[in-house]
PDB file of N, CA and C in Angstrom:
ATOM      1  N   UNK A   1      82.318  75.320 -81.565  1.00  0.00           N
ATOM      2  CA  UNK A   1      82.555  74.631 -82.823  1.00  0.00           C
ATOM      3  C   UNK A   1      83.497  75.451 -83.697  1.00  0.00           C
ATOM      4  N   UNK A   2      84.176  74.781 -84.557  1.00  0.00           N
ATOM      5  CA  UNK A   2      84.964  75.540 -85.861  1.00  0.00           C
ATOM      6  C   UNK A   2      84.255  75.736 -86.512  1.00  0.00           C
ATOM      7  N   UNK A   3      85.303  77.126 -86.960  1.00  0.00           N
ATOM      8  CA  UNK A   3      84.715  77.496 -88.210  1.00  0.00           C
ATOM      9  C   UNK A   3      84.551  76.788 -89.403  1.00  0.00           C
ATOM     10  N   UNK A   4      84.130  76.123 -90.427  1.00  0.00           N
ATOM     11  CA  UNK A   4      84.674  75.272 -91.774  1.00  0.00           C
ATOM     12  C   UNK A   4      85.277  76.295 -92.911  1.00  0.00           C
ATOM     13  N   UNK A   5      86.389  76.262 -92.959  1.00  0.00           N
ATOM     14  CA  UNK A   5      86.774  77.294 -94.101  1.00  0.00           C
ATOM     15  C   UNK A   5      87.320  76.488 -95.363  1.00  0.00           C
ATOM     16  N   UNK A   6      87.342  77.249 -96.761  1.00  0.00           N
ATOM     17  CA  UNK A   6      88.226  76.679 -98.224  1.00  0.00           C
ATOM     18  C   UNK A   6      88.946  77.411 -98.259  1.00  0.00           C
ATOM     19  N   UNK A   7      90.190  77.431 -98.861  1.00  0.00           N
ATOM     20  CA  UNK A   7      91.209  77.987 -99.099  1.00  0.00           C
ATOM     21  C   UNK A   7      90.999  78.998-100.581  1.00  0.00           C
ATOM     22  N   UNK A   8      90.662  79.851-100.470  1.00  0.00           N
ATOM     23  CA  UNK A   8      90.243  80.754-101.708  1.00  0.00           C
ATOM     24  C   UNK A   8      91.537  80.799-102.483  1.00  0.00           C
ATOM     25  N   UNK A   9      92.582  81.828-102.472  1.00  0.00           N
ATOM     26  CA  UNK A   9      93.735  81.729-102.778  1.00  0.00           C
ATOM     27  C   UNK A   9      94.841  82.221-101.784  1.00  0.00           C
ATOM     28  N   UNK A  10      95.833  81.503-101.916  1.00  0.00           N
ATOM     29  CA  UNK A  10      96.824  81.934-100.917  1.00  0.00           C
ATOM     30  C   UNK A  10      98.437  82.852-101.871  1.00  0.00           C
ATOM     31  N   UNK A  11      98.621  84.447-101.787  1.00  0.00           N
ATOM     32  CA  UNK A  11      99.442  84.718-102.848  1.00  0.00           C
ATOM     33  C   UNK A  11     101.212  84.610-102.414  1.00  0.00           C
ATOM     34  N   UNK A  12     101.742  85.112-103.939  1.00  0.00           N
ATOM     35  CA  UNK A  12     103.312  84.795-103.619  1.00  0.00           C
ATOM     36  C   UNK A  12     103.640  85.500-102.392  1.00  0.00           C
ATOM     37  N   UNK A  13     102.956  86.575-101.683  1.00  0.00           N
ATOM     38  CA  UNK A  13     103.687  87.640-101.127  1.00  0.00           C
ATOM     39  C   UNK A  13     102.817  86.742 -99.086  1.00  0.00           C
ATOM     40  N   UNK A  14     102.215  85.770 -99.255  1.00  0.00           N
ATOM     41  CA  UNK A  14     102.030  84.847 -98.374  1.00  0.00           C
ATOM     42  C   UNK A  14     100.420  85.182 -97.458  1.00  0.00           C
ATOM     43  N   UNK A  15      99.760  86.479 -98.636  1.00  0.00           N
ATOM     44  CA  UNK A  15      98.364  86.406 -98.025  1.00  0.00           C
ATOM     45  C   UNK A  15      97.305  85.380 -98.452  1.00  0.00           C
ATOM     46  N   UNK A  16      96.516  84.946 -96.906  1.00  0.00           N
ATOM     47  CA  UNK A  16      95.720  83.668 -97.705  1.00  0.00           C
ATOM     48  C   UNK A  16      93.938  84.606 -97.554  1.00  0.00           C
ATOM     49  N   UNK A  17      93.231  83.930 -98.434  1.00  0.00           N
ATOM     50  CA  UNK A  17      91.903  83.977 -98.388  1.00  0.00           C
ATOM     51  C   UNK A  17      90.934  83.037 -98.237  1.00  0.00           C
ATOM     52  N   UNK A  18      90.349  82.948 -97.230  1.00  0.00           N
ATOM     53  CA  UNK A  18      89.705  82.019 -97.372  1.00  0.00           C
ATOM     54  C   UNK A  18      87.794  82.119 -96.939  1.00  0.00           C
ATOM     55  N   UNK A  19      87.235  80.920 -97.970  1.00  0.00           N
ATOM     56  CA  UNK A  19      85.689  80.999 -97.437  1.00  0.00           C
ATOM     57  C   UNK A  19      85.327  80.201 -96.536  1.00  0.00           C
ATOM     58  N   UNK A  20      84.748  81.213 -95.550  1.00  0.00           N
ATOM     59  CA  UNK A  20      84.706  80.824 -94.082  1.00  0.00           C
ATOM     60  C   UNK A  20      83.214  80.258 -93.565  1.00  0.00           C
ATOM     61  N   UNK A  21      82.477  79.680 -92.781  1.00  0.00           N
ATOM     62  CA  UNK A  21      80.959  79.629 -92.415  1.00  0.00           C
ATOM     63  C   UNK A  21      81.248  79.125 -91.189  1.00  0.00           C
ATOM     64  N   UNK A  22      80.393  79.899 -90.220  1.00  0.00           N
ATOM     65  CA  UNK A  22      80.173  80.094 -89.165  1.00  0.00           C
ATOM     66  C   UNK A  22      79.327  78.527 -88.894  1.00  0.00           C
ATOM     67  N   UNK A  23      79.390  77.288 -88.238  1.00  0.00           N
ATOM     68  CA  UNK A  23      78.049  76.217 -88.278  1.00  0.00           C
ATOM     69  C   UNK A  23      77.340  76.446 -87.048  1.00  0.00           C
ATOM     70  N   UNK A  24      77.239  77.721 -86.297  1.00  0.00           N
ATOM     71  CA  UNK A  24      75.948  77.606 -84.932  1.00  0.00           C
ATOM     72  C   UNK A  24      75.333  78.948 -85.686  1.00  0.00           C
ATOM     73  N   UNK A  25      75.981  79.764 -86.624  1.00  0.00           N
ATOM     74  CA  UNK A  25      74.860  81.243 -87.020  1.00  0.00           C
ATOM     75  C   UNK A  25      74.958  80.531 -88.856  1.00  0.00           C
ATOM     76  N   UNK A  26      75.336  80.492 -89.437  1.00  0.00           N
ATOM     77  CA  UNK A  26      75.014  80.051 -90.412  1.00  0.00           C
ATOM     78  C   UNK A  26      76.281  80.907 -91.294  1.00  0.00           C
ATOM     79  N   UNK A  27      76.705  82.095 -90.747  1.00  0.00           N
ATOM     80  CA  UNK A  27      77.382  82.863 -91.694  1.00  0.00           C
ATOM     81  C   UNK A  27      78.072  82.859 -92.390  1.00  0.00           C
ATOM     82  N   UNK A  28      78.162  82.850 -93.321  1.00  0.00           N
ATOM     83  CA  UNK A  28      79.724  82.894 -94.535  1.00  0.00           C
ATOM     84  C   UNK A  28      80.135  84.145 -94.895  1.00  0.00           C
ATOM     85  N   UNK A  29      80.798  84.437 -94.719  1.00  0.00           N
ATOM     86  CA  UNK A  29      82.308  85.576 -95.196  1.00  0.00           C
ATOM     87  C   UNK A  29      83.960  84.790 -95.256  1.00  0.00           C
ATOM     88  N   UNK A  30      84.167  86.034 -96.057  1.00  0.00           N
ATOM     89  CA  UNK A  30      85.738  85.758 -96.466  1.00  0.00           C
ATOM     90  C   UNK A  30      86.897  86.194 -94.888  1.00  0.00           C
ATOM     91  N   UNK A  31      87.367  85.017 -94.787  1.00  0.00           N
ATOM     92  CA  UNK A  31      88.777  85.333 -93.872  1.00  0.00           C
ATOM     93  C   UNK A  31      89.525  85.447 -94.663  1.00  0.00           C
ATOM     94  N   UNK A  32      90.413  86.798 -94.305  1.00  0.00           N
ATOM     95  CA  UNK A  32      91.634  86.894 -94.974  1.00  0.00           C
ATOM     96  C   UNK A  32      92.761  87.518 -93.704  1.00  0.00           C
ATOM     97  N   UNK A  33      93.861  86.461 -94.046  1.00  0.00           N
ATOM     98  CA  UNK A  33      95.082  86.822 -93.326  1.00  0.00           C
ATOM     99  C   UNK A  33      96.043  87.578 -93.658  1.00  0.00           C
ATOM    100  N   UNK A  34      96.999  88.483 -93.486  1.00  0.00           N
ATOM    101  CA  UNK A  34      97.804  88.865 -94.117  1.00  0.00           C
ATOM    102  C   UNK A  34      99.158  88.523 -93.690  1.00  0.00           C
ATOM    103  N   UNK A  35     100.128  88.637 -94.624  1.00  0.00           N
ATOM    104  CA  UNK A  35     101.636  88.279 -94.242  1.00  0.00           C
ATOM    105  C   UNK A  35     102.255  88.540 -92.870  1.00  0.00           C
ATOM    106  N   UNK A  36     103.032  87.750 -92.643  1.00  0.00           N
ATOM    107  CA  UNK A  36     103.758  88.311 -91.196  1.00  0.00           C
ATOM    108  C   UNK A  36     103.742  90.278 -91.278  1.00  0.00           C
ATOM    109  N   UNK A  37     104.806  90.210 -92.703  1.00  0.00           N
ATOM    110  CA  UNK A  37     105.535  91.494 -92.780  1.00  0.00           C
ATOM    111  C   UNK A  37     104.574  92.728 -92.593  1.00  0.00           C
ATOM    112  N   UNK A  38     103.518  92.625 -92.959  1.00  0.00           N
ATOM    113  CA  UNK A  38     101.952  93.032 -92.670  1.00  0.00           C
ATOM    114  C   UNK A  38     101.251  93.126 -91.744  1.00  0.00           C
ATOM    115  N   UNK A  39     102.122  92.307 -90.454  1.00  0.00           N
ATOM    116  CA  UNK A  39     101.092  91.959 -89.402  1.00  0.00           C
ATOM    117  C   UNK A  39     100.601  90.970 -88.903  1.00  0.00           C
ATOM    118  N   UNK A  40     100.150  90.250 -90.212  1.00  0.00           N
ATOM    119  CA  UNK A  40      99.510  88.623 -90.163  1.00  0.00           C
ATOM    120  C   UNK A  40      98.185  88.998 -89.117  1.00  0.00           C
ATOM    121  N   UNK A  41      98.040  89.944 -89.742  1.00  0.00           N
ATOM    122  CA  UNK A  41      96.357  90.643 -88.631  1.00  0.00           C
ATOM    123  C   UNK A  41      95.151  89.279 -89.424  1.00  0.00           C
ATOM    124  N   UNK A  42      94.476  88.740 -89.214  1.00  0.00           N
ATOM    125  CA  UNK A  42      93.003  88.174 -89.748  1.00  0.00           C
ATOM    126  C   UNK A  42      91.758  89.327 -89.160  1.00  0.00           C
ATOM    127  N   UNK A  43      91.261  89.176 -90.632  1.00  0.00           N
ATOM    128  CA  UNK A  43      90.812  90.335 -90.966  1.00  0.00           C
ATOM    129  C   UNK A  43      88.636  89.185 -91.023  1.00  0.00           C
ATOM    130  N   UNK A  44      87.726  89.586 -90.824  1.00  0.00           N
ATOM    131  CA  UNK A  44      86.434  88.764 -91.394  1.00  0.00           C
ATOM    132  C   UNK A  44      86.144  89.674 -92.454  1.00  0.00           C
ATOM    133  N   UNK A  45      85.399  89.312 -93.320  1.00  0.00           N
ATOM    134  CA  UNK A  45      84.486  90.558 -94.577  1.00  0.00           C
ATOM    135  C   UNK A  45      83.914  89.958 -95.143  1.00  0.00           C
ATOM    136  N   UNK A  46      82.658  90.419 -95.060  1.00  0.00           N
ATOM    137  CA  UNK A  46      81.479  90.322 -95.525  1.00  0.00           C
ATOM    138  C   UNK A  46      81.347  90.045 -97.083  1.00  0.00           C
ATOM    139  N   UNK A  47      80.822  89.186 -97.584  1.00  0.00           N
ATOM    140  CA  UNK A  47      80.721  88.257 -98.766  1.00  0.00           C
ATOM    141  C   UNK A  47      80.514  89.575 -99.889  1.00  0.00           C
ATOM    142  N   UNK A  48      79.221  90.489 -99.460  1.00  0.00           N
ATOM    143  CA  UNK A  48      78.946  91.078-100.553  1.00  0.00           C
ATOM    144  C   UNK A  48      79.859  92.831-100.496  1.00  0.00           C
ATOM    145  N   UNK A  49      80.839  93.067 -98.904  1.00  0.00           N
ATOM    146  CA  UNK A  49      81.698  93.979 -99.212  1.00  0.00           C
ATOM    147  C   UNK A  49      82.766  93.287-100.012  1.00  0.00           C
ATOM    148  N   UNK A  50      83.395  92.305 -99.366  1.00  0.00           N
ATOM    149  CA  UNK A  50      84.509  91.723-100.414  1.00  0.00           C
ATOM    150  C   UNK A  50      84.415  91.910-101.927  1.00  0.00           C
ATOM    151  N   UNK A  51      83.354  91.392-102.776  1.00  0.00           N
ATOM    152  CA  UNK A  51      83.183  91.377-104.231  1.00  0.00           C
ATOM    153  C   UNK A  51      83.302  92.992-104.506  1.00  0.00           C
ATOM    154  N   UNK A  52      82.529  94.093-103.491  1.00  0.00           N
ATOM    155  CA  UNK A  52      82.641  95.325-104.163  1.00  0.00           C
ATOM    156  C   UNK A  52      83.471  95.948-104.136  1.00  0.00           C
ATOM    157  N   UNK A  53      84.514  95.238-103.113  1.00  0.00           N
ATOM    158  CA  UNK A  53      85.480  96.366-103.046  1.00  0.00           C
ATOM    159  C   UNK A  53      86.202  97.029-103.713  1.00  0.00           C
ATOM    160  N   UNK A  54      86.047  96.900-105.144  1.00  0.00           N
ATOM    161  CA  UNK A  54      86.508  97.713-105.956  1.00  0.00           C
ATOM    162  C   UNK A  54      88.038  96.861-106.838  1.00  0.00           C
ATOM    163  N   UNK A  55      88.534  95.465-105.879  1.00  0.00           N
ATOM    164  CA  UNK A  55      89.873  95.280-106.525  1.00  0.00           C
ATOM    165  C   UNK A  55      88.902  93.904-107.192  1.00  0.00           C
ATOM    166  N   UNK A  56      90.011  93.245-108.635  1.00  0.00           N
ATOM    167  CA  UNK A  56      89.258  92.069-109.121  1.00  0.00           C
ATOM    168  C   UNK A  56      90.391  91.343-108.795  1.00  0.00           C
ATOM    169  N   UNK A  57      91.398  91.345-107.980  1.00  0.00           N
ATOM    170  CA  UNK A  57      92.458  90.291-107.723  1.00  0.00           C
ATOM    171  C   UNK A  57      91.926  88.536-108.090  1.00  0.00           C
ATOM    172  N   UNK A  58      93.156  87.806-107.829  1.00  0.00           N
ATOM    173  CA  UNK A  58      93.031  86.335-107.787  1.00  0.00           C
ATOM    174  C   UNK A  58      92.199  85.732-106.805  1.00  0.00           C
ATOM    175  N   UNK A  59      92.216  86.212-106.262  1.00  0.00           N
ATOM    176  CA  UNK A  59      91.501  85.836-104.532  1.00  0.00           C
ATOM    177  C   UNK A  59      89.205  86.394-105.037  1.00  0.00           C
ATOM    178  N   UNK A  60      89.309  87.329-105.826  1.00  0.00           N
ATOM    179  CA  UNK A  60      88.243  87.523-106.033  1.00  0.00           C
ATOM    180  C   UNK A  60      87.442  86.695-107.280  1.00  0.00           C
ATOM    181  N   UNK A  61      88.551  86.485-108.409  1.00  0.00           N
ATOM    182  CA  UNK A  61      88.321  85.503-109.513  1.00  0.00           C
ATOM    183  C   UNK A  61      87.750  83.951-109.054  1.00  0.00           C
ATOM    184  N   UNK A  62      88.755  83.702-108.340  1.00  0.00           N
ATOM    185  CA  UNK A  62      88.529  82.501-107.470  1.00  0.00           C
ATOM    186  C   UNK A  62      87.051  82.383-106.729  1.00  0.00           C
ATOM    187  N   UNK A  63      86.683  83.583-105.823  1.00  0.00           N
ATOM    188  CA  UNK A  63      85.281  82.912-105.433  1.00  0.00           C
ATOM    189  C   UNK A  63      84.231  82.870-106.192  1.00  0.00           C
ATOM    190  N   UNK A  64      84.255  84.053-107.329  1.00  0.00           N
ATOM    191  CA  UNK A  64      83.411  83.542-108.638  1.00  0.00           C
ATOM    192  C   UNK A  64      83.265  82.625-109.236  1.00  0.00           C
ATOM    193  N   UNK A  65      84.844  81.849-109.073  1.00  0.00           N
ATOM    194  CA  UNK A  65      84.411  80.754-109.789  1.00  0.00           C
ATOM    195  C   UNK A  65      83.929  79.115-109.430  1.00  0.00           C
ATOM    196  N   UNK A  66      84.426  79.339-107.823  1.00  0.00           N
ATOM    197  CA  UNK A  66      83.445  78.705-107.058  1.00  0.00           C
ATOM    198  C   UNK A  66      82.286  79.030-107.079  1.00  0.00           C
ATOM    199  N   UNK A  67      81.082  80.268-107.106  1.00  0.00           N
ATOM    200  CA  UNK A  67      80.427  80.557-106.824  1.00  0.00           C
ATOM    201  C   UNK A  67      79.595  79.837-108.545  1.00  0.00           C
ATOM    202  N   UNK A  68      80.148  79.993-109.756  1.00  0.00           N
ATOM    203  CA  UNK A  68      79.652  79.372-110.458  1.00  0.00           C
ATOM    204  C   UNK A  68      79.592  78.187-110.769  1.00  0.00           C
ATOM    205  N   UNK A  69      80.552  77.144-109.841  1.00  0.00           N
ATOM    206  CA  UNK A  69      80.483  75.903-109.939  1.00  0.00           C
ATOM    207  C   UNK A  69      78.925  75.287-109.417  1.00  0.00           C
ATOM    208  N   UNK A  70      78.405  76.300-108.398  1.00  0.00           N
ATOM    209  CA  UNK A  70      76.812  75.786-107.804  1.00  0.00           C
ATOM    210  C   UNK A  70      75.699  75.679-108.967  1.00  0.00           C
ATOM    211  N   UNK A  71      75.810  76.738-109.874  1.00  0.00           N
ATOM    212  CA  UNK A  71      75.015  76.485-110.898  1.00  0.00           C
ATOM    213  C   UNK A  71      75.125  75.578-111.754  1.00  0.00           C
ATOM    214  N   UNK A  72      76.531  74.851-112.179  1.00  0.00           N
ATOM    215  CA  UNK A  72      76.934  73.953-112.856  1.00  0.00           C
ATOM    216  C   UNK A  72      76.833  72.922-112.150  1.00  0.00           C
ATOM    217  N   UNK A  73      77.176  72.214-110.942  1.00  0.00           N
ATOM    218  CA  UNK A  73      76.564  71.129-110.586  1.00  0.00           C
ATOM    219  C   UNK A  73      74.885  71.228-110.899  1.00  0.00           C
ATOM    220  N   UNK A  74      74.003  72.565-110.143  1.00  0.00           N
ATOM    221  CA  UNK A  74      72.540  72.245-110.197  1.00  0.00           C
ATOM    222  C   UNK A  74      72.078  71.770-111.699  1.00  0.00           C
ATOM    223  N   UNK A  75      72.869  72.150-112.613  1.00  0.00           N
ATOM    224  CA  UNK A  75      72.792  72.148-113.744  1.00  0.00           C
ATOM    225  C   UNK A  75      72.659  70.682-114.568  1.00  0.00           C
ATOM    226  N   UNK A  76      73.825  70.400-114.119  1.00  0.00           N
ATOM    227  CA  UNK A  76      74.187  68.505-114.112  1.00  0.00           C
ATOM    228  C   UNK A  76      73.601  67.185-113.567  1.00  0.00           C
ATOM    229  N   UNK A  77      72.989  68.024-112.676  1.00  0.00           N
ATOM    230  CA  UNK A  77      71.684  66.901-111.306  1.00  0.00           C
ATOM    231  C   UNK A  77      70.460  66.920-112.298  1.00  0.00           C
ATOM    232  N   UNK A  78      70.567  68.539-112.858  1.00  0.00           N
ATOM    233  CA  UNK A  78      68.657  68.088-113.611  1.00  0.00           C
ATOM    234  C   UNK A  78      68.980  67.642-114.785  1.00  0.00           C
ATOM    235  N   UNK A  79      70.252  67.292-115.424  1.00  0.00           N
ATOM    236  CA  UNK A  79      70.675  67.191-116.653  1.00  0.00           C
ATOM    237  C   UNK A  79      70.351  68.181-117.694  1.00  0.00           C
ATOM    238  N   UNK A  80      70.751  69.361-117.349  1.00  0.00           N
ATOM    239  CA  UNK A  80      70.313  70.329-118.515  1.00  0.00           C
ATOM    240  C   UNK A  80      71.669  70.716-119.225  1.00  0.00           C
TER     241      UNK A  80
END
């Protein structure tokens, strides 16, 4: 089976990020590709190394703010 991935952010310099889940283990981590000029190596990382790694780039803003859209829908279903 495929993986199901979202497109986290993809930057000017042509690296993409994306949130990835595994559907036979359940797993989610971040795929990230990098530019040709780079390699274009795909890289997996772990949901809770990604956030620590220390950078707050676009690519990291972004899954926060997916990550707070879950509370805001749950939010909207109970009408609070």
């Amino acid at each position: 089976m495929a993986l199901g991935t979202r497109e986290l952010y993809h930057s000017p310099n042509s690296d993409r990020w994306q949130l990835a889940r595994d559907p036979v283990s359940g797993r989610v981590f971040i795929k990230h590709e990098s530019n040709i000029a780079a390699g274009g190596r795909i890289t997996d990382i772990e949901i809770g190394a990604f956030l620590i790694g220390g950078r707050r780039g676009p690519e990291h803003t972004e899954l926060l703010r997916l990550i707070g859209t879950l509370t805001t829908d749950a939010d909207d279903a109970q009408g609070t």
